[in-house]
Protein backbone atom coordinates (compact mmCIF):
# COMPACT_ATOMS: atom_id res chain seq x y z
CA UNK A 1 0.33 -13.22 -6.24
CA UNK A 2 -0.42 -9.87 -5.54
CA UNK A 3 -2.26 -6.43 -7.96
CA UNK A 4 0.99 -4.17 -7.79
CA UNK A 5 1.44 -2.31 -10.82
CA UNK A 6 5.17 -1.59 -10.94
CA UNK A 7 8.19 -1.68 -7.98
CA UNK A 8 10.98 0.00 -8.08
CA UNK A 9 15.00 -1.33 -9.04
CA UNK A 10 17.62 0.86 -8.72
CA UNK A 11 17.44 1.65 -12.95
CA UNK A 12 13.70 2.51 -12.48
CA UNK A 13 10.03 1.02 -11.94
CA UNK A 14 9.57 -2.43 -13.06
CA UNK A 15 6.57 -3.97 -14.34
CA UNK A 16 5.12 -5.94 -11.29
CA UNK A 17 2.85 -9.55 -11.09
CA UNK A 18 -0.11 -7.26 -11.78
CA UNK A 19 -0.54 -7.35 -14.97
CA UNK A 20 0.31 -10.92 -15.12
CA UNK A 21 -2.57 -12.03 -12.76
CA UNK A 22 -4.99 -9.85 -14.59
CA UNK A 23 -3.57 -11.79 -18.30
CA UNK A 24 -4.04 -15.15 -16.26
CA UNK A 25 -7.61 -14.40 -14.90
CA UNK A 26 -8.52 -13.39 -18.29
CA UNK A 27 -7.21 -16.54 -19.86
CA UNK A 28 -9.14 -18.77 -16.84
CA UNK A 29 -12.10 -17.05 -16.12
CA UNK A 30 -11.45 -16.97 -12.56
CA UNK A 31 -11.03 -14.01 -10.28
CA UNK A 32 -7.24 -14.97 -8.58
CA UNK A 33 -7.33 -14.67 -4.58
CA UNK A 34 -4.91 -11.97 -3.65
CA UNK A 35 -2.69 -12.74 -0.64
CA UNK A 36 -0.69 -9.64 0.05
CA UNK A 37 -1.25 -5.91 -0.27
CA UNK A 38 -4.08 -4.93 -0.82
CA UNK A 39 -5.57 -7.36 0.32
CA UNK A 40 -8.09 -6.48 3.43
CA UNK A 41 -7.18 -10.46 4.78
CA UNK A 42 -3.54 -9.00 4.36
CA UNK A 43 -3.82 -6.22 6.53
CA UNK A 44 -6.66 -7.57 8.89
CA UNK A 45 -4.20 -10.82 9.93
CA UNK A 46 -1.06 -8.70 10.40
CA UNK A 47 -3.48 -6.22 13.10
CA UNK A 48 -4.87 -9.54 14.53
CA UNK A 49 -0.86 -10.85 15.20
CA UNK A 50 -0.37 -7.90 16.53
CA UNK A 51 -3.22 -7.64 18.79
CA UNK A 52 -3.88 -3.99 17.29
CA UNK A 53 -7.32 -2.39 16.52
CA UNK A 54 -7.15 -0.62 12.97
CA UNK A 55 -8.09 2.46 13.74
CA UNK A 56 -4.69 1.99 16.63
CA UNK A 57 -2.74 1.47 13.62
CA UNK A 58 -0.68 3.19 10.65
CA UNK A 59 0.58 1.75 7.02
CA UNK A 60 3.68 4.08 5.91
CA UNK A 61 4.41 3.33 2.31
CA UNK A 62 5.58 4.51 -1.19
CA UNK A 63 2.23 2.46 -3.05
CA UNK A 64 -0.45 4.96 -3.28
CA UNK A 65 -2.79 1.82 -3.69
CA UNK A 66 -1.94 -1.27 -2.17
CA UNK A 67 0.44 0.23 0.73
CA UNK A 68 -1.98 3.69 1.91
CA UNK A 69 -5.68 2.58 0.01
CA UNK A 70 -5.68 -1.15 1.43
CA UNK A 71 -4.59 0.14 4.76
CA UNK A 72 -7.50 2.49 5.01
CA UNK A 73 -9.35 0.12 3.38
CA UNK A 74 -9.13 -1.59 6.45
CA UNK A 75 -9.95 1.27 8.71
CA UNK A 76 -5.91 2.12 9.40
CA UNK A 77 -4.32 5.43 8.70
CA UNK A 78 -2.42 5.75 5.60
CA UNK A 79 0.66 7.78 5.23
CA UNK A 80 2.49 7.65 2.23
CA UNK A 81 6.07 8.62 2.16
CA UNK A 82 7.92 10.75 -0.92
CA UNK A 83 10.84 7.54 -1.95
CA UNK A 84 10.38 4.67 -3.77
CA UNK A 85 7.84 4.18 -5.93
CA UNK A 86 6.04 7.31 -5.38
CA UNK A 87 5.25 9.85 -8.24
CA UNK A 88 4.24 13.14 -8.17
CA UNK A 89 0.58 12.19 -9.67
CA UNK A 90 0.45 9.74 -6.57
CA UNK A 91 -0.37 13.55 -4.90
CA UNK A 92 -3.92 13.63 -7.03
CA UNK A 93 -4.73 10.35 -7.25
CA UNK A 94 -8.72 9.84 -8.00
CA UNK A 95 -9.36 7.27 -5.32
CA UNK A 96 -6.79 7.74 -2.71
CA UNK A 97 -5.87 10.33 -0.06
CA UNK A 98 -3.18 9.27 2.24
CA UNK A 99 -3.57 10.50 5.81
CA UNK A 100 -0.25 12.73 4.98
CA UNK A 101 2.82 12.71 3.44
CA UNK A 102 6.31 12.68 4.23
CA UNK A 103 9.45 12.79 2.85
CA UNK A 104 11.17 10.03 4.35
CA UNK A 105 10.98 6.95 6.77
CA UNK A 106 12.52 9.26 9.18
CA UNK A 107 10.24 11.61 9.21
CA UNK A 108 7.31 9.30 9.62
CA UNK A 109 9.23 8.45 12.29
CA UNK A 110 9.00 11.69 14.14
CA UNK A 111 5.49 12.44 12.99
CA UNK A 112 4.57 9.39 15.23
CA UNK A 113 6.75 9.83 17.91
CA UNK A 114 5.24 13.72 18.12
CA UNK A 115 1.59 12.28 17.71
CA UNK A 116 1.98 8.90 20.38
């Protein structure tokens, strides 16, 4: 179970298991153990399969919060990339600052390939 707020479907954002875990928590008095994004465990086992050091490593994603914030949470580079489920407000968000932006998976693409 992970904290994501909302995902996207192709008619529009979705509410996600977010809000669920927080109801459930509530209801058992128990913080729930995330397993995914945001977690730091998350992020810290997928650099430790891929015998990369964090600050070696980028997250390029549309989740302001779990995709760019865990990642630098974690000492990686966040980029976060204009599809998906970003919004416009993702741009001043009070807690996060992506590394960059970009408009497309493409483009990240380049921007790495130009910065390797």
């Amino acid at each position: 179970m992970g904290k994501g707020k909302f995902y996207k479907q192709t008619d529009g954002l979705c509410l996600d298991v977010g809000a669920y875990m927080k109801a459930l928590e509530y209801a058992c008095g128990v913080e729930a153990e995330v397993v995914g994004k945001p977690s730091p465990a998350f992020f810290n086992q997928v650099l430790k399969d891929m015998d990369v050091k964090p600050e070696n490593a980028m997250m390029i994603g549309d989740d302001i919060v779990n995709d760019v914030g865990g990642a630098q949470a974690c000492g990686m580079k966040g980029l976060q990339v204009r599809t998906g489920k970003f919004r416009p407000e993702d741009e001043h968000h009070p807690t996060v600052t992506p590394d960059g932006y970009v408009d497309n998976l493409a483009q990240a693409v380049d921007l790495l390939l130009q910065h390797r």
